[in-house]
C-alpha atoms as a PDB file:
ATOM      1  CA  UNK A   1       0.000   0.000   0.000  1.00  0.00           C
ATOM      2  CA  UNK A   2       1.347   3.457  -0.969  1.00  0.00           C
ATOM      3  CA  UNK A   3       0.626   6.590   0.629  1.00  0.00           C
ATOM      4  CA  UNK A   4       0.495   9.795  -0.734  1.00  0.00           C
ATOM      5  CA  UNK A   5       3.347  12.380  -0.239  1.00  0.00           C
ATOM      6  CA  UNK A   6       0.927  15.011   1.670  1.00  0.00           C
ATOM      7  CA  UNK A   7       0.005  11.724   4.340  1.00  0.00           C
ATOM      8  CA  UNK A   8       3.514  11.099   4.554  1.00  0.00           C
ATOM      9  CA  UNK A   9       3.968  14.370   5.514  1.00  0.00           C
ATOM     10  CA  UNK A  10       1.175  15.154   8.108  1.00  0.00           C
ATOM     11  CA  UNK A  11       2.612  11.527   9.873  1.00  0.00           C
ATOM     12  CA  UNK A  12       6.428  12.876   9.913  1.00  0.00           C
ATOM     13  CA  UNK A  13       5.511  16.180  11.461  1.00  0.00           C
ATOM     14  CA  UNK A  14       3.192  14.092  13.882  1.00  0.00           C
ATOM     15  CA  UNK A  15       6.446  12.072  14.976  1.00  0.00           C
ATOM     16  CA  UNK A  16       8.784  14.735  15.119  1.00  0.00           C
ATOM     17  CA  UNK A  17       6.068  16.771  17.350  1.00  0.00           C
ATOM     18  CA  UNK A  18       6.525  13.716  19.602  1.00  0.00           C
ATOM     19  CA  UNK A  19       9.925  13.371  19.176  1.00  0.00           C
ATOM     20  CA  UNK A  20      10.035  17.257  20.285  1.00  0.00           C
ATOM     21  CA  UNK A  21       7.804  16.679  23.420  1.00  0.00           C
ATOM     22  CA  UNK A  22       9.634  13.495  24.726  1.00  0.00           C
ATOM     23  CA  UNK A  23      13.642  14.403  23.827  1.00  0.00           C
ATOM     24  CA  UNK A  24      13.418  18.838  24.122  1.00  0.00           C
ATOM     25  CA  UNK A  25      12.320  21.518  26.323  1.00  0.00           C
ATOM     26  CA  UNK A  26       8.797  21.840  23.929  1.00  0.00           C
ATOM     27  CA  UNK A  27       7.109  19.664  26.888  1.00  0.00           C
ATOM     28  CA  UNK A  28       4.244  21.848  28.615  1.00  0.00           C
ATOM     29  CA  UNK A  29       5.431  20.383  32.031  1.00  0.00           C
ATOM     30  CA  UNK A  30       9.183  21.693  31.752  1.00  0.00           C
ATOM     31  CA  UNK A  31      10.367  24.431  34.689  1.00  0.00           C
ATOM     32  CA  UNK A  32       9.911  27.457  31.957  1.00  0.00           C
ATOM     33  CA  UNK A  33       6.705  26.411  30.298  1.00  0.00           C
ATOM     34  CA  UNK A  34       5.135  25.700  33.448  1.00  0.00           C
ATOM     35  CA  UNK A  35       6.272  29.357  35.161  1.00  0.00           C
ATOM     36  CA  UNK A  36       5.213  30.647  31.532  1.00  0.00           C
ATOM     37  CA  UNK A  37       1.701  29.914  32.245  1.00  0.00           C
ATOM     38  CA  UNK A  38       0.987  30.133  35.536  1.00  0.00           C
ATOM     39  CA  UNK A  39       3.373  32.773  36.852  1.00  0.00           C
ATOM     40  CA  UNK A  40       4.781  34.511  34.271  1.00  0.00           C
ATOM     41  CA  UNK A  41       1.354  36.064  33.777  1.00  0.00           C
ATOM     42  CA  UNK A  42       1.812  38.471  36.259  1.00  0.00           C
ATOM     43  CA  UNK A  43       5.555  38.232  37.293  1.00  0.00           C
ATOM     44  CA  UNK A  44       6.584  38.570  33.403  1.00  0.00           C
ATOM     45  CA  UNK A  45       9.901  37.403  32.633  1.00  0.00           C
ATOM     46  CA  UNK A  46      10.992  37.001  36.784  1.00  0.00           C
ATOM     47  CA  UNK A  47      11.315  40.887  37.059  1.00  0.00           C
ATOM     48  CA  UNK A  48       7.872  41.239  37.988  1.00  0.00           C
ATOM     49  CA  UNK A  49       6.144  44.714  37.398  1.00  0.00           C
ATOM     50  CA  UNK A  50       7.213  47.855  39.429  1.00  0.00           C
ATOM     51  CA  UNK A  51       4.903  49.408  42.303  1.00  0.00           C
ATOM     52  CA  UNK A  52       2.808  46.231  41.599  1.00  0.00           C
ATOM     53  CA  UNK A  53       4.761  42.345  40.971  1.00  0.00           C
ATOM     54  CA  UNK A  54       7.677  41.690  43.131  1.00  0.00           C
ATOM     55  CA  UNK A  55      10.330  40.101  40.891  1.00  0.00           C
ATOM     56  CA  UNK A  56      11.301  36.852  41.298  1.00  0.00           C
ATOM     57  CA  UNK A  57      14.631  36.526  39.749  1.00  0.00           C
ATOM     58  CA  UNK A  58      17.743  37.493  41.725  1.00  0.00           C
ATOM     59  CA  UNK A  59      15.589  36.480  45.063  1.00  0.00           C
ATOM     60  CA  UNK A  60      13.902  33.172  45.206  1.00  0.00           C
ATOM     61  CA  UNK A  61      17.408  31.568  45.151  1.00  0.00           C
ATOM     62  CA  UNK A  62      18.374  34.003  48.055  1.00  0.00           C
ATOM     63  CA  UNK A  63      15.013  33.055  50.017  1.00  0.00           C
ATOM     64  CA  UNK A  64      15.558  29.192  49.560  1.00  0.00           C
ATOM     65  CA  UNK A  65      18.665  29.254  51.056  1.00  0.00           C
ATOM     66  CA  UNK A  66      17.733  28.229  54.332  1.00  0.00           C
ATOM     67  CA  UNK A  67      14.707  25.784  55.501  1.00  0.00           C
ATOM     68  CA  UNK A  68      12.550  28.256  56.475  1.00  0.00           C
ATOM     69  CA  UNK A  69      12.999  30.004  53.150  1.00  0.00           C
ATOM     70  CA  UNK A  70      11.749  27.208  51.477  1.00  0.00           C
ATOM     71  CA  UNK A  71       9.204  26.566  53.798  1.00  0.00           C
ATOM     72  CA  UNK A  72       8.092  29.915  53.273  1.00  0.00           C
ATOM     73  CA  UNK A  73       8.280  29.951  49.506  1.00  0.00           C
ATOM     74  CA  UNK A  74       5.960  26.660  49.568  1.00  0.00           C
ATOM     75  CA  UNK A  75       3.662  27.925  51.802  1.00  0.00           C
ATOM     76  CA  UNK A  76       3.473  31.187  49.359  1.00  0.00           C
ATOM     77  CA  UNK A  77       2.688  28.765  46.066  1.00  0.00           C
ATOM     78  CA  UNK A  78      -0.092  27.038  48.248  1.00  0.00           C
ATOM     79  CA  UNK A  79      -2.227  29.305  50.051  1.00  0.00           C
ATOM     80  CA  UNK A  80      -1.059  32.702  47.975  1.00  0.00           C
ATOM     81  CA  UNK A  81      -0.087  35.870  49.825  1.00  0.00           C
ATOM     82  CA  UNK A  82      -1.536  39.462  49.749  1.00  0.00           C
ATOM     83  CA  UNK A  83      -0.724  42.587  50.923  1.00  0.00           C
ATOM     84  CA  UNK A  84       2.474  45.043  51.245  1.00  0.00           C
ATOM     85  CA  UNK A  85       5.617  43.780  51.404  1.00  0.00           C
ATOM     86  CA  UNK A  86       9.030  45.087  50.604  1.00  0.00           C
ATOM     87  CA  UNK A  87      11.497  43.513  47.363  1.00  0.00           C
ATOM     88  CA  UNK A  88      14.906  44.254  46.742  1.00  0.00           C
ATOM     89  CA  UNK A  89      14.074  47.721  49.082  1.00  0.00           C
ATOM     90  CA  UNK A  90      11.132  48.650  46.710  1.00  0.00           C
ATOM     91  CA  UNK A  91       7.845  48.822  47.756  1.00  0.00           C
ATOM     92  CA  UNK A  92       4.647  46.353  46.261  1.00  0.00           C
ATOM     93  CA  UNK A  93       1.632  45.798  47.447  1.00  0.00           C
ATOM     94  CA  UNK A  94      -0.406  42.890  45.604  1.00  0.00           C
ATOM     95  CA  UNK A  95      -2.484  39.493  45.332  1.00  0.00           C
ATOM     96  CA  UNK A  96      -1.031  36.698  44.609  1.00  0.00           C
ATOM     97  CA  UNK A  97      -3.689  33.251  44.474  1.00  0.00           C
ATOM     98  CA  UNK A  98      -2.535  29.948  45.768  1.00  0.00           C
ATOM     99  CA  UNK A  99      -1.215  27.484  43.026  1.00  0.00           C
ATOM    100  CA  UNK A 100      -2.990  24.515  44.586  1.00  0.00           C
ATOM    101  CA  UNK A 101      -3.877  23.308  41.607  1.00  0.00           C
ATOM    102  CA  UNK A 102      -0.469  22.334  39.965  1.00  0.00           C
ATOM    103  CA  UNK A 103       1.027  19.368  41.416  1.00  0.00           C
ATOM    104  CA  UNK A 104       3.627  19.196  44.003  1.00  0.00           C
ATOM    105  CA  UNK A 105       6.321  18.073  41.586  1.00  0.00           C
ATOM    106  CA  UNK A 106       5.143  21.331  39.048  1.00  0.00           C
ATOM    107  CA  UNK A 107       5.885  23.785  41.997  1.00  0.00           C
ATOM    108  CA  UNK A 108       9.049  22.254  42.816  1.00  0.00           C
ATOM    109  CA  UNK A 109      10.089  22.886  39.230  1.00  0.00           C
ATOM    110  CA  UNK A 110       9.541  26.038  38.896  1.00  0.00           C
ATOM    111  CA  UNK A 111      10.979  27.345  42.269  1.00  0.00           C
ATOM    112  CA  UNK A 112      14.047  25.548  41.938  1.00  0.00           C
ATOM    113  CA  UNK A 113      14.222  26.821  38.170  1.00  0.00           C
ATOM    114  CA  UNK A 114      13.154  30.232  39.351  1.00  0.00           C
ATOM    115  CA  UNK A 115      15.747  29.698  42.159  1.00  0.00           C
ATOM    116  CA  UNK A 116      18.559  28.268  39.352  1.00  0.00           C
ATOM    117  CA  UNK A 117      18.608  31.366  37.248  1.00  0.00           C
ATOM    118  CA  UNK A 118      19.953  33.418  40.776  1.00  0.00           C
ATOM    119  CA  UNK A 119      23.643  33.581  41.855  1.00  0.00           C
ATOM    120  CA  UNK A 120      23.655  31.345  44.757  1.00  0.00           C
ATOM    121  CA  UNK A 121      25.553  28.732  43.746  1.00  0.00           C
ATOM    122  CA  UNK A 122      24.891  25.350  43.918  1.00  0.00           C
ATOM    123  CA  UNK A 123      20.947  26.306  43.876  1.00  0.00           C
ATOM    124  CA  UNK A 124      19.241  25.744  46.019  1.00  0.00           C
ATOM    125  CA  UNK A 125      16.038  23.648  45.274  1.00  0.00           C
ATOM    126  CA  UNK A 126      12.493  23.157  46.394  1.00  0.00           C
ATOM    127  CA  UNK A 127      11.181  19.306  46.588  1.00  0.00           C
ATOM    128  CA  UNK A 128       7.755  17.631  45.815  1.00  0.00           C
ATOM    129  CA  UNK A 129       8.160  16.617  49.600  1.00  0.00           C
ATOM    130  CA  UNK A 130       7.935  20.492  50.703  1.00  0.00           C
ATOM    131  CA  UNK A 131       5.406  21.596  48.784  1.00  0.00           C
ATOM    132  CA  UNK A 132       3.492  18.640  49.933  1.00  0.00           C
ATOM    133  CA  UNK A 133       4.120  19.426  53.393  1.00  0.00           C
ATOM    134  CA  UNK A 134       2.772  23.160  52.576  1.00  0.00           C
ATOM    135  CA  UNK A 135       0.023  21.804  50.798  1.00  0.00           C
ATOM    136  CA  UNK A 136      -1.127  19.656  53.670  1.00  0.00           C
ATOM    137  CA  UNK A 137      -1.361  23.111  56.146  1.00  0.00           C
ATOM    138  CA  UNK A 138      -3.740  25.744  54.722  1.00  0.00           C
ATOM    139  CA  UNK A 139      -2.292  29.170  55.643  1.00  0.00           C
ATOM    140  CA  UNK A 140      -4.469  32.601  56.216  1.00  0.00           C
ATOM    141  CA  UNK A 141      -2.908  35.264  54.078  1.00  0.00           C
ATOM    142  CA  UNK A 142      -2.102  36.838  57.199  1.00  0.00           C
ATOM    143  CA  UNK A 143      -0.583  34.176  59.008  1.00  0.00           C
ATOM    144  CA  UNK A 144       1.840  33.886  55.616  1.00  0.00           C
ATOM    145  CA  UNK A 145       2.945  37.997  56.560  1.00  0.00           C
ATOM    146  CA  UNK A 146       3.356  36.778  60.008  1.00  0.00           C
ATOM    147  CA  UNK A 147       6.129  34.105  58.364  1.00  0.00           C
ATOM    148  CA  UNK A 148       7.778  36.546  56.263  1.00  0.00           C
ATOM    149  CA  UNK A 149       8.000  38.796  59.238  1.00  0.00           C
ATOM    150  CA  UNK A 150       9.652  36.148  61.443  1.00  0.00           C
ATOM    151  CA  UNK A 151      12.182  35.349  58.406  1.00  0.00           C
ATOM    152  CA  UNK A 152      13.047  38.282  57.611  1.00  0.00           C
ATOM    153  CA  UNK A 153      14.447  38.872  61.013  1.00  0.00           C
ATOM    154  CA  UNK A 154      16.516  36.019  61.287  1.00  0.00           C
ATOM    155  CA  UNK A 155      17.678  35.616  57.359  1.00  0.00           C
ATOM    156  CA  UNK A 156      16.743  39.288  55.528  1.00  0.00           C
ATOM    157  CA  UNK A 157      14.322  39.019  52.321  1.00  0.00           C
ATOM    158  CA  UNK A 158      15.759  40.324  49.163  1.00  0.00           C
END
């Protein structure tokens, strides 16, 4: 059985699409395509928006550095965070929802990708196991200033 040239095409560029999603960085669940859609709405590239969106970049690496700092940037990505608070000595006051609905293994990608393109070096990174343990304590908005408070007293917030 022959097939014609256009079927042969349209079944190539259906293999290399695969070939793309399994061997690249194309996949939808990779660190930057998975901050692309869910944060990178609002915190743009990871330099967030002035007066408004802290930026990410240059600070998440900083905050994970210790255990609270990561237990703080979990509890952030699961029960969100509002209000003023200060970033690289700049002002913002925002909303930021929780991300409960990525799983634990999506957040850890894309804080320890977040927390990769800093200068502490090695990265630190986030696990599955600490967003789960975030994930498993539901967190008043208030009660997640109170944390930031407390951390920033004993290991300063960019």
């Amino acid at each position: 059985m022959t097939h014609s040239p256009c079927l042969r095409s349209v079944f190539s560029m259906l293999m290399l699409g695969g070939l793309c999603l399994t061997l690249t960085d194309c996949s939808r669940k990779n660190p930057k395509s998975l901050y692309g859609s869910n944060c990178g709405i609002c915190h743009h590239s990871g330099d967030g928006m002035p007066g408004s969106v802290p930026p990410l970049v240059g600070r998440i690496d900083k905050i994970a550095a210790t255990p609270e700092g990561r237990q703080y940037l979990a509890n952030v990505l699961m029960n969100g965070v509002s209000g003023p608070i200060m970033a690289n000595g700049q002002p913002y006051n925002a909303e930021m929802p929780p991300f409960r609905y990525l799983k634990d293994e999506e957040v850890a990608k894309i804080l320890t990708w977040l927390s990769a393109r800093g200068t502490v070096k090695p990265a630190p990174e986030i696990t599955a196991q600490d967003i789960a343990a975030a994930r498993s304590n539901r967190i008043s908005s208030g009660k997640i200033a109170d944390e930031r408070e407390a951390l920033n007293k004993t290991a300063p917030i960019p």
